[in-house]
Protein backbone atom coordinates (compact mmCIF):
# COMPACT_ATOMS: atom_id res chain seq x y z
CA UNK A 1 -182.14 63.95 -11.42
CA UNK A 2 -180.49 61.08 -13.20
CA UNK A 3 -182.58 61.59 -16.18
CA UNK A 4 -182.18 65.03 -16.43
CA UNK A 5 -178.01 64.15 -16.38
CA UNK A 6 -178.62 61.34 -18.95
CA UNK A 7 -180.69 63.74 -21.30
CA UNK A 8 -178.21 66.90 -20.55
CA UNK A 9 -175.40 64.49 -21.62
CA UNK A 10 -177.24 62.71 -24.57
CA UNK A 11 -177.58 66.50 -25.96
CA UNK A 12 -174.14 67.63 -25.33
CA UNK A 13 -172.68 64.65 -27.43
CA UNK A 14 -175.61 64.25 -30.34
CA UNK A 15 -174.75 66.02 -33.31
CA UNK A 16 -176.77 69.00 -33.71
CA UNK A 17 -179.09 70.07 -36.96
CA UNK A 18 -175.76 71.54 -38.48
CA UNK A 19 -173.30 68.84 -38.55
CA UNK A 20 -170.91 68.22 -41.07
CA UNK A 21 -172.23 65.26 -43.54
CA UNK A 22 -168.44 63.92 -43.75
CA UNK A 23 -168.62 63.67 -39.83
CA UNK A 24 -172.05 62.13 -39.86
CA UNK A 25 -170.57 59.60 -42.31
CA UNK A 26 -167.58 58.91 -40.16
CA UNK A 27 -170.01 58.04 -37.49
CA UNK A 28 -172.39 56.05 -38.95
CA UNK A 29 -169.00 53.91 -40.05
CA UNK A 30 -168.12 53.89 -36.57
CA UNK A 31 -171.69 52.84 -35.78
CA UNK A 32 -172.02 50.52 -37.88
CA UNK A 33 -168.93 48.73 -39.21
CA UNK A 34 -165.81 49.39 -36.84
CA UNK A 35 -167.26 46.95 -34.32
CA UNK A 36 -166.34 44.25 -36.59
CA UNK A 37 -162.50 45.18 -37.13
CA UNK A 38 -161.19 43.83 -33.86
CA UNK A 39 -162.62 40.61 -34.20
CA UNK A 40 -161.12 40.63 -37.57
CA UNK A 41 -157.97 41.00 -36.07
CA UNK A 42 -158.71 38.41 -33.46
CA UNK A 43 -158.88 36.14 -35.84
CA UNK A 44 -156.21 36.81 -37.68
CA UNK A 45 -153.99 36.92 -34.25
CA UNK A 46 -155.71 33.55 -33.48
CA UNK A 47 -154.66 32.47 -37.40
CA UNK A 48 -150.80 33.18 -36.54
CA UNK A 49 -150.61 33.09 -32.59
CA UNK A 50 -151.78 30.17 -30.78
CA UNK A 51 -151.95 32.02 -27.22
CA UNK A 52 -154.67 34.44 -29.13
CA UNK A 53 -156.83 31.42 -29.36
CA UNK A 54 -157.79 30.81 -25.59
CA UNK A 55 -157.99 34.97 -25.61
CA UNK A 56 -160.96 34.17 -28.23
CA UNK A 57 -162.58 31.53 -26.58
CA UNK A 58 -162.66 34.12 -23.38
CA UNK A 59 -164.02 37.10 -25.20
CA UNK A 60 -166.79 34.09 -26.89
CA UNK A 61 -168.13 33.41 -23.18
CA UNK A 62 -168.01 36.89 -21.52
CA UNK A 63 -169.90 37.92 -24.72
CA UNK A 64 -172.04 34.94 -24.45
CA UNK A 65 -172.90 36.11 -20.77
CA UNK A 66 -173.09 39.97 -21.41
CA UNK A 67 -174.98 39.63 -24.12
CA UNK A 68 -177.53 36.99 -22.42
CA UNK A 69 -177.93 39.39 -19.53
CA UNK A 70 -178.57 42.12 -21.90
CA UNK A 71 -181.08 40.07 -23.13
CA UNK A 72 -183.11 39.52 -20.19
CA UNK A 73 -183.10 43.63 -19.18
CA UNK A 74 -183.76 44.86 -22.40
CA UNK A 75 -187.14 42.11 -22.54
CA UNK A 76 -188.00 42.92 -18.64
CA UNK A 77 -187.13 46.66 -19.32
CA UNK A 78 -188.62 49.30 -21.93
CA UNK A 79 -186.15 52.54 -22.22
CA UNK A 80 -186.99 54.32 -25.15
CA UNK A 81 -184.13 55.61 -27.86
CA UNK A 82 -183.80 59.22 -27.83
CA UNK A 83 -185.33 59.81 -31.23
CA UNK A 84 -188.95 58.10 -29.77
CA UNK A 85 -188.91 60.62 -27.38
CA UNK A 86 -187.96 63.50 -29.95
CA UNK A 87 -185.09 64.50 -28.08
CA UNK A 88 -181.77 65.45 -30.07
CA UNK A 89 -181.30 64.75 -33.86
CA UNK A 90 -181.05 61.21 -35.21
CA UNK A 91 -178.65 60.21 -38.55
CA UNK A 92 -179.43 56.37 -38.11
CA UNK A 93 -182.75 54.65 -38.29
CA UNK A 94 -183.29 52.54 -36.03
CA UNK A 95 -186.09 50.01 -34.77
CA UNK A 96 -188.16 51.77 -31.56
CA UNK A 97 -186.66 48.73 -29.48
CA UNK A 98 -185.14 49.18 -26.30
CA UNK A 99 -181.91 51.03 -25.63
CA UNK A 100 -180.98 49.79 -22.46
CA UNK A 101 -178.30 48.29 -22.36
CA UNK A 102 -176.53 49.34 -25.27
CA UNK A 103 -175.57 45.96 -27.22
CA UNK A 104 -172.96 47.63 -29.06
CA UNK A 105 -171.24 48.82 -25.69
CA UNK A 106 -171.83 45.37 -24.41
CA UNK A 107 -170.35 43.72 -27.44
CA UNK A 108 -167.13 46.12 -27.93
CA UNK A 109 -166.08 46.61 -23.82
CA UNK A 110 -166.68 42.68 -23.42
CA UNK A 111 -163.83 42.36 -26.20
CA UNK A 112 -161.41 45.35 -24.48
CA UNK A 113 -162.26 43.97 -20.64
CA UNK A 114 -161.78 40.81 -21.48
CA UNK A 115 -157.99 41.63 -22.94
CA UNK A 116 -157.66 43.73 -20.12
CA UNK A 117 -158.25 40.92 -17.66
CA UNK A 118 -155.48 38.43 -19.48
CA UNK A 119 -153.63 41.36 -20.11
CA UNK A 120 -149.85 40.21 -21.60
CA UNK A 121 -147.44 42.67 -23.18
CA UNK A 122 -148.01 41.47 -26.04
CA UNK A 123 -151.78 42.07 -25.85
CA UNK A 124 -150.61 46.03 -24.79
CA UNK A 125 -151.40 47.50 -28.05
CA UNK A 126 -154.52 45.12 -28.84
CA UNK A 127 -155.78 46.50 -26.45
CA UNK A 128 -155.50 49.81 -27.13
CA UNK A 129 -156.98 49.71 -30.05
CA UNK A 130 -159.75 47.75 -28.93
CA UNK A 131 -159.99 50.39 -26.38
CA UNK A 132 -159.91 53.23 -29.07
CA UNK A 133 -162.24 51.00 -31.39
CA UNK A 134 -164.76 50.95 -28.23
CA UNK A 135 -164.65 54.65 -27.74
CA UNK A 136 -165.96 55.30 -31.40
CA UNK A 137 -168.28 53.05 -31.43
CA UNK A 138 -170.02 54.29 -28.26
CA UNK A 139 -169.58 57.94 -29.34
CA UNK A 140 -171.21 57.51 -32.36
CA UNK A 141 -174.38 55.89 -31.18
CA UNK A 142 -174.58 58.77 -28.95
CA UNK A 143 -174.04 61.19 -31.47
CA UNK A 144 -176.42 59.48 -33.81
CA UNK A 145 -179.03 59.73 -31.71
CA UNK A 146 -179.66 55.98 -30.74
CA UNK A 147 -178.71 55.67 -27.81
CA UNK A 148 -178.46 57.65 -24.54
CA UNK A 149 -175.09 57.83 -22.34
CA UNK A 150 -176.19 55.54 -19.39
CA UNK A 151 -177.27 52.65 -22.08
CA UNK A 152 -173.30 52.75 -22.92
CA UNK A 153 -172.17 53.22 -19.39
CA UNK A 154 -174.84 50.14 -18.54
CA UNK A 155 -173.39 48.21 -21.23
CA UNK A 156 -169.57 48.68 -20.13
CA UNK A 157 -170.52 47.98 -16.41
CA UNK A 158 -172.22 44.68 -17.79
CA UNK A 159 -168.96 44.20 -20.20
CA UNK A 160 -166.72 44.43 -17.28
CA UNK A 161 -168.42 42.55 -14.30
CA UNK A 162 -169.24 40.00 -16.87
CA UNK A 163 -165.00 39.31 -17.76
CA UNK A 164 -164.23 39.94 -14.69
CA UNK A 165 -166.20 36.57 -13.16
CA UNK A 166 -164.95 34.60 -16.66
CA UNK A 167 -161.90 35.49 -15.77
CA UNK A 168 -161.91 34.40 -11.92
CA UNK A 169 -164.04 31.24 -12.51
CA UNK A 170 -161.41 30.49 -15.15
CA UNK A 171 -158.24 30.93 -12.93
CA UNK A 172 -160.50 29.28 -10.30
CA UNK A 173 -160.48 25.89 -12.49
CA UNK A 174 -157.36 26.76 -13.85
CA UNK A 175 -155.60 26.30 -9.92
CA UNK A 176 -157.96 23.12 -9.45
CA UNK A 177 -156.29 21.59 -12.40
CA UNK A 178 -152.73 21.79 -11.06
């Protein structure tokens, strides 16, 4: 049942035989470069405001974590990209490695759930765009044919539970401190 929802889903958001080569383009952008552009603008933030550096050092050890568990599932467990299996149409080659978790996913939600967990004001339209940046990026590995819906909604669920227990252990030792 699941993997008949996973592949219905994968199908309904790959781009079919027919798709427009400036969309393709756009995606393999998204796919490829736009998960760089927020932590160019991390850095820059961290370059001008000094409260975006301790936001950095969070997103570096909930990405350190996610990406470590990631890791480990993706070496204990073989899910193969949709394009081994010839289902859908692929735009993007890609090794035959594992798809599950999505590292991409893993590496753009631990940015956005980690500014949603310090959340600030003046973090509110970071993280939007963060949020917006995510989206794409996820989309378009679907849509290119690498990866298949639950290795993004794996990689967000590991991106989340991930900041979420930074973020505690850190106001844990924050409290201790006082």
């Amino acid at each position: 049942m699941w993997r008949d929802l996973n592949t219905q889903l994968f199908l309904l958001i790959n781009a079919s035989d027919h798709a427009s080569k400036l969309f393709i383009s756009f995606a393999i952008f998204c796919a490829n470069y736009l998960a760089f552009l927020p932590i160019i603008v991390l850095i820059i933030g961290g370059a001008i405001n000094k409260s975006y550096r301790l936001l950095i050092i969070k997103i570096v050890i909930t990405l350190i974590v996610a990406l470590s568990i990631t890791f480990l599932i993706r070496h204990l467990i073989y899910s193969p990209r949709p394009f081994a299996l010839d289902i859908g149409t692929n735009y993007l080659y890609h090794d035959k490695t594992s798809s599950f978790p999505s590292q991409h996913a893993v590496f753009v939600w631990g940015i956005c759930c980690t500014i949603y967990f310090n959340y600030q004001s003046q973090l509110k339209t970071l993280l939007y765009f963060c949020t917006i940046v995510a989206l794409l990026v996820c989309w378009s590995r679907i849509y290119l044919g690498i990866h298949w819906p639950i290795d993004i909604v794996t990689g967000f669920l590991l991106s989340l539970i991930s900041a979420y227990i930074i973020n505690k252990i850190w106001l844990l030792r924050a409290n201790k401190s006082r």
